[in-house]
Protein backbone atom coordinates (compact mmCIF):
# COMPACT_ATOMS: atom_id res chain seq x y z
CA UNK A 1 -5.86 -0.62 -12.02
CA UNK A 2 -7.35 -3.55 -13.51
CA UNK A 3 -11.00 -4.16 -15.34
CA UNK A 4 -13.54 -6.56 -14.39
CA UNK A 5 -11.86 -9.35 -14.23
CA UNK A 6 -13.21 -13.38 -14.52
CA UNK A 7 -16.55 -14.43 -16.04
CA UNK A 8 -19.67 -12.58 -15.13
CA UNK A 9 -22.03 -15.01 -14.18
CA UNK A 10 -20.88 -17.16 -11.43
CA UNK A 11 -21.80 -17.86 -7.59
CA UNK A 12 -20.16 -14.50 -6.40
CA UNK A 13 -22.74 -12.97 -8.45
CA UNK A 14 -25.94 -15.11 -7.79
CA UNK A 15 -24.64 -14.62 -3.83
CA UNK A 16 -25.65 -10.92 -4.48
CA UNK A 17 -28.97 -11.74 -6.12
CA UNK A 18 -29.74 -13.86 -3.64
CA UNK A 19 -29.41 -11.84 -0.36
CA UNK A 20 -31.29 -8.77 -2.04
CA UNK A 21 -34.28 -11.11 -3.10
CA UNK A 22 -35.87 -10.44 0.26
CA UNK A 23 -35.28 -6.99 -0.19
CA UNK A 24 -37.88 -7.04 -3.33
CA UNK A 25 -40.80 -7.45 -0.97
CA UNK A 26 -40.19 -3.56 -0.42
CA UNK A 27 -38.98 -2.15 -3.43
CA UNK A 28 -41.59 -3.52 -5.97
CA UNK A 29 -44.46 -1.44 -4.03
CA UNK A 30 -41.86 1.30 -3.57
CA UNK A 31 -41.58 1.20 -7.73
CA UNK A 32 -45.04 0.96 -8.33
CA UNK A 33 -45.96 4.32 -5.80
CA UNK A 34 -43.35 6.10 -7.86
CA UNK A 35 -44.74 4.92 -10.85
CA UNK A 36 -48.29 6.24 -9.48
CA UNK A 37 -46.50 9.42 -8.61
CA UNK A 38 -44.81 10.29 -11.80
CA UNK A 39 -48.47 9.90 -13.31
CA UNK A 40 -50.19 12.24 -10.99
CA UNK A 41 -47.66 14.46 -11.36
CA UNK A 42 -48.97 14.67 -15.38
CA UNK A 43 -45.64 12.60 -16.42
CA UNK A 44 -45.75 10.84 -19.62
CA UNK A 45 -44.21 7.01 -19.97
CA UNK A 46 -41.60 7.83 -21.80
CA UNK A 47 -40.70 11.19 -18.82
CA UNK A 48 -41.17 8.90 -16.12
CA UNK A 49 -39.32 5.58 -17.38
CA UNK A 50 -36.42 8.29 -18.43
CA UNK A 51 -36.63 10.14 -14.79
CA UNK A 52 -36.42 6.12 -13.23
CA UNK A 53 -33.27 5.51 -15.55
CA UNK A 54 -31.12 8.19 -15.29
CA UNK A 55 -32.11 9.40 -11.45
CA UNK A 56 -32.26 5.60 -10.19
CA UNK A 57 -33.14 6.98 -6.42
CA UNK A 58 -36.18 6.43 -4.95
CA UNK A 59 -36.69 9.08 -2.43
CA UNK A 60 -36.00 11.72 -4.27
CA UNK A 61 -37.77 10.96 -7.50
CA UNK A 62 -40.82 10.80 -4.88
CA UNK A 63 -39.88 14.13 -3.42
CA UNK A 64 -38.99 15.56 -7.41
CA UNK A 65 -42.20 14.39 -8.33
CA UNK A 66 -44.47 15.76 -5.33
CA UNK A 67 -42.89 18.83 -6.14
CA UNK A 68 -43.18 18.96 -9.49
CA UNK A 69 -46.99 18.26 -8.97
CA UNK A 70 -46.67 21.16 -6.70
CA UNK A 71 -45.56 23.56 -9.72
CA UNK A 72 -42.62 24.03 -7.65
CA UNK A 73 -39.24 25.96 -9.02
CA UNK A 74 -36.74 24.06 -10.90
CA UNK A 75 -34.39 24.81 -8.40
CA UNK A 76 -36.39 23.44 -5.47
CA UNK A 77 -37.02 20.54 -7.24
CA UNK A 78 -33.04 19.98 -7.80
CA UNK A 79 -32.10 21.07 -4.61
CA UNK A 80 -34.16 19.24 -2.98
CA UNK A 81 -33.54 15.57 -4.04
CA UNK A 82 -29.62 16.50 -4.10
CA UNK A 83 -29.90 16.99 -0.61
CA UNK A 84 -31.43 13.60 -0.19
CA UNK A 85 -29.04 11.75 -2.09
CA UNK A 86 -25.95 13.69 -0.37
CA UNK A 87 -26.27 9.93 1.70
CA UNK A 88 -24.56 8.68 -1.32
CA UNK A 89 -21.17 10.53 -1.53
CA UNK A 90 -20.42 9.07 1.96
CA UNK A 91 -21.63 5.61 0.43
CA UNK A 92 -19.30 6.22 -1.70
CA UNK A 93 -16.64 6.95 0.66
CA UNK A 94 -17.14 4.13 2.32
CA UNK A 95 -17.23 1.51 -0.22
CA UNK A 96 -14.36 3.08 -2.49
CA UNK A 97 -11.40 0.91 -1.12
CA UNK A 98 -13.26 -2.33 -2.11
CA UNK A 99 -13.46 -1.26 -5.68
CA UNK A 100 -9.62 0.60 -5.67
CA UNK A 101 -7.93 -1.83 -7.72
CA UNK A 102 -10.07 -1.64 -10.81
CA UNK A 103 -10.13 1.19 -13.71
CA UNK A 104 -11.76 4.20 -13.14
CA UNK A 105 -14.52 3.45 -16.55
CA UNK A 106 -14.88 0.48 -13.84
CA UNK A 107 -15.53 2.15 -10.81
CA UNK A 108 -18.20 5.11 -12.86
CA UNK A 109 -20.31 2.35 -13.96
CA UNK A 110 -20.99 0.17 -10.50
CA UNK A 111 -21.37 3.91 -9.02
CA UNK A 112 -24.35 4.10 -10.95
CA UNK A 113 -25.82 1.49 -9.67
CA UNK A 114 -25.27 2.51 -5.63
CA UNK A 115 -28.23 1.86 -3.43
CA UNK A 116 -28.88 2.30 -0.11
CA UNK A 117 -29.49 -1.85 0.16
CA UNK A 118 -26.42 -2.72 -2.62
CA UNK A 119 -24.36 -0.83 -0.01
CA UNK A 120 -25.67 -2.11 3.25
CA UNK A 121 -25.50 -5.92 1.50
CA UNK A 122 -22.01 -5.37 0.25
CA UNK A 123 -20.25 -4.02 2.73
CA UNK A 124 -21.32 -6.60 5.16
CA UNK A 125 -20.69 -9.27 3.03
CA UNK A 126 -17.19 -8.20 1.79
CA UNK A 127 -16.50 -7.88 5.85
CA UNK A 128 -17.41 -11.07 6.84
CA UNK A 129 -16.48 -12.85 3.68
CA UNK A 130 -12.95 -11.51 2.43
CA UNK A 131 -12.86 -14.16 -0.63
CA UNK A 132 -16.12 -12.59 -2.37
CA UNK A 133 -14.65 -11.27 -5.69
CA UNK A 134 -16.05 -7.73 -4.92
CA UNK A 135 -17.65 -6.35 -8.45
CA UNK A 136 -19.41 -9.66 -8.88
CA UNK A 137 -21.65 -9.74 -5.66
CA UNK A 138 -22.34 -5.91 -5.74
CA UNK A 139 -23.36 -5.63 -8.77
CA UNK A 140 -25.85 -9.23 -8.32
CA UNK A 141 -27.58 -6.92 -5.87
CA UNK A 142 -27.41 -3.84 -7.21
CA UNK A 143 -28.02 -4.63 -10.72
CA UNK A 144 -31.39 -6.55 -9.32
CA UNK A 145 -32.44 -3.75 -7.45
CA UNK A 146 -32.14 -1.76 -10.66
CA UNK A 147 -33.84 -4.44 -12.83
CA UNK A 148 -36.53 -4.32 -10.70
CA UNK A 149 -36.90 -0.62 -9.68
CA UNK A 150 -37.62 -0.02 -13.72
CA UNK A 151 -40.25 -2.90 -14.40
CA UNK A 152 -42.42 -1.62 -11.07
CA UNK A 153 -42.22 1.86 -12.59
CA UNK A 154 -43.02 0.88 -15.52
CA UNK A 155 -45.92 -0.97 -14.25
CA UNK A 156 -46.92 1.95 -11.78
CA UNK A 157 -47.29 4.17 -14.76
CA UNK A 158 -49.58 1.80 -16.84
CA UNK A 159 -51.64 1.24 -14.12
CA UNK A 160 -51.69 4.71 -12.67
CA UNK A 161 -54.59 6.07 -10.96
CA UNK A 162 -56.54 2.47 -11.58
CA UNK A 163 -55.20 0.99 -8.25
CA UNK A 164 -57.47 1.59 -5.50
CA UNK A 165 -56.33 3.53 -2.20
CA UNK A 166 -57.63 0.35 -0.24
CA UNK A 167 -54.33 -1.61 -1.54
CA UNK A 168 -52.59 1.27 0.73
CA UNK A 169 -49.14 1.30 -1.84
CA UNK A 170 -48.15 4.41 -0.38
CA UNK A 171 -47.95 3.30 3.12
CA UNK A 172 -45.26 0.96 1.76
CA UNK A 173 -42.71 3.75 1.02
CA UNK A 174 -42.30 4.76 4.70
CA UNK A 175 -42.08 0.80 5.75
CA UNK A 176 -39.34 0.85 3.81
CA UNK A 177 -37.37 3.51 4.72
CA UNK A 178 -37.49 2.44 8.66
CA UNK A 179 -36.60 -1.30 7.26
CA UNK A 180 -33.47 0.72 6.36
CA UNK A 181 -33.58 3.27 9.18
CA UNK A 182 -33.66 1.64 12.05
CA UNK A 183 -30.67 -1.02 11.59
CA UNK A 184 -28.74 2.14 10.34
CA UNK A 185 -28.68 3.65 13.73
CA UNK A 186 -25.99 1.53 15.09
CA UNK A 187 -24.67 4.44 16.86
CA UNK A 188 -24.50 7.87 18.37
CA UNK A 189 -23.99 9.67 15.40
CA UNK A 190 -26.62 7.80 12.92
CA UNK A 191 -29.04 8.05 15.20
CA UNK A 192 -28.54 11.37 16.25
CA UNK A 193 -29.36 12.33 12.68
CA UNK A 194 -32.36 10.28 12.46
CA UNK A 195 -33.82 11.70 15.17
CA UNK A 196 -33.01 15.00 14.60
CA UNK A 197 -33.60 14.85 10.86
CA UNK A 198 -36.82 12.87 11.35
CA UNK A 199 -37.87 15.27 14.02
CA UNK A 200 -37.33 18.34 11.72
CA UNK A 201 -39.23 16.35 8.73
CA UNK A 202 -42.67 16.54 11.19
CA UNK A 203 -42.56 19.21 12.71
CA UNK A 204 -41.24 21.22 9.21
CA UNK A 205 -44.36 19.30 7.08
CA UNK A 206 -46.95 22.03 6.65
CA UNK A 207 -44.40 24.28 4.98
CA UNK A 208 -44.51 25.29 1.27
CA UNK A 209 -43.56 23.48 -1.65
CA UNK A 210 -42.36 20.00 1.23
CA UNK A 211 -39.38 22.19 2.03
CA UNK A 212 -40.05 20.12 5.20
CA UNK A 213 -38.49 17.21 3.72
CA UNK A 214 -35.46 19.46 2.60
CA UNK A 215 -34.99 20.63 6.35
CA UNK A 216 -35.30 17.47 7.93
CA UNK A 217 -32.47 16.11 5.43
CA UNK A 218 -29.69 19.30 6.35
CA UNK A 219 -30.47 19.25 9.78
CA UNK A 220 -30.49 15.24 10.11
CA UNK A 221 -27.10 15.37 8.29
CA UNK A 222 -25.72 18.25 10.11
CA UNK A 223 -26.81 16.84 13.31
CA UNK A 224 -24.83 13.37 12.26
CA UNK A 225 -21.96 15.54 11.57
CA UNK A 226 -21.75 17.47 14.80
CA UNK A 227 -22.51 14.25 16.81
CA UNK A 228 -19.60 12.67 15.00
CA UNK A 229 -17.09 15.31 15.68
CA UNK A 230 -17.92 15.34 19.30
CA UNK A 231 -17.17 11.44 19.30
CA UNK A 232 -13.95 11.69 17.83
C-alpha cells in the first residue's frame, strides 16, 4: 500500500474541479434548503454547521431534519437517513479497486468525502481516462462538493426563514435528485428500483413521522436487488 503520492495541486486535480463546477448550479440551492431546514427544525449554527460536517449527505440531513422537526424518535431519525445512505456502501464497492493500492488512513479519509456526483464523475473519468492519477481528480470533485455543501449551509442558516417562498429553493432539491436519477437508470435493475422505490415514496407519503421516505428507500433497494439477481 502506498500514501498519496506526487504533489497535490496539479491538472489531475483541477480536472476534478472542473467537471463538478456545473454540478454547483444544484448543490448551492440544495445547501441553502438544508440550511433553511436545520433552522426550522429549531437548530442552532453551531448544531447545524456540525450536523453538515460530520453527516456530509444531503438527503438524509433533509429527511433527519424534517423529522426532527417532527419530534420524531431518535431511532427513526437514525434509521431513517441510514437507510438512505445504504447507496453508499455499494459506492463504495464499486470504486474500492481504484483506490486499492494506497494505505488504508488513505482510503478512510477520501471515503469521507463520497458523493453521489464525486462517484458518478470519477468513475467515468478513471474509465475513459486510465492515466488520471486516481486520488487527485476524486478528491478535486469531491473536496469541491464538500467546500461548497458547508458555505451554502452556512449561508442557509444565517439567512433562514428571511428568504421568501417565491425564490421556490425547495423545489430545487427534487431537480436535483432526478439530475442524478434519471442517468442512473442505465438498466433493468436501477431502474427497477427507482420506480419501485419512487412509487412506494408517493403512495407511502401521508404516513407518520415521513416513514414514507423510509419505505420507498427498502423497497427501491430491495426491488434493485431482486431485479439484479434475476439478471444474473
Amino acid at each position: 500500500m502506498t500514501r498519496m503520492d506526487g504533489t497535490l495541486f496539479d491538472d489531475d486535480l483541477w480536472a476534478g474541479v472542473r467537471d463538478v463546477s456545473p454540478l454547483m448550479l444544484g448543490i448551492v440551492p440544495f445547501a441553502l434548503v438544508a440550511g433553511i431546514a436545520a433552522v426550522d427544525a429549531g437548530l442552532t449554527l453551531a448544531e447545524a454547521v456540525g450536523m453538515s460536517v460530520i453527516v456530509f449527505a444531503g438527503a438524509s440531513q433533509l429527511a433527519a431534519l424534517d423529522l426532527l422537526g417532527a419530534n420524531a424518535p431518535l431511532a427513526v431519525v437514525i434509521g431513517t437517513a441510514a437507510v438512505i445512505n445504504l447507496r453508499m456502501v455499494m459506492y463504495s464497492a464499486s470504486i474500492a479497486p481504484h483506490f486499492a493500492r494506497y494505505a488504508r488512513e488513505t482510503r478512510a479519509a477520501l471515503a469521507y468525502f463520497l458523493t453521489d456526483q464525486a462517484y458518478a464523475l470519477s468513475v467515468a473519468e478513471f474509465a475513459e481516462n486510465e492515466s488520471r492519477t486516481r486520488w487527485r481528480y476524486y478528491l478535486g470533485a469531491a473536496a469541491s462538493l464538500w467546500a461548497v455543501w458547508q458555505v451554502g449551509t452556512v449561508v442557509g442558516v444565517v439567512v433562514g426563514a428571511g428568504v421568501p417562498d417565491a425564490w421556490g429553493l425547495t423545489f430545487a432539491v427534487p431537480l436535483v435528485f432526478l439530475a442524478l436519477l434519471v442517468p442512473a437508470m442505465k438498466d433493468r435493475p436501477t431502474t427497477v428500483a427507482g420506480v419501485a422505490g419512487g412509487a412506494i415514496a408517493v403512495l407511502a407519503a401521508g404516513l407518520p413521522l415521513n416513514l414514507g421516505l423510509l419505505a420507498g428507500a427498502i423497497v427501491g433497494i430491495l426491488a434493485g436487488l431482486i431485479a439484479e439477481a434475476i439478471d444474473r
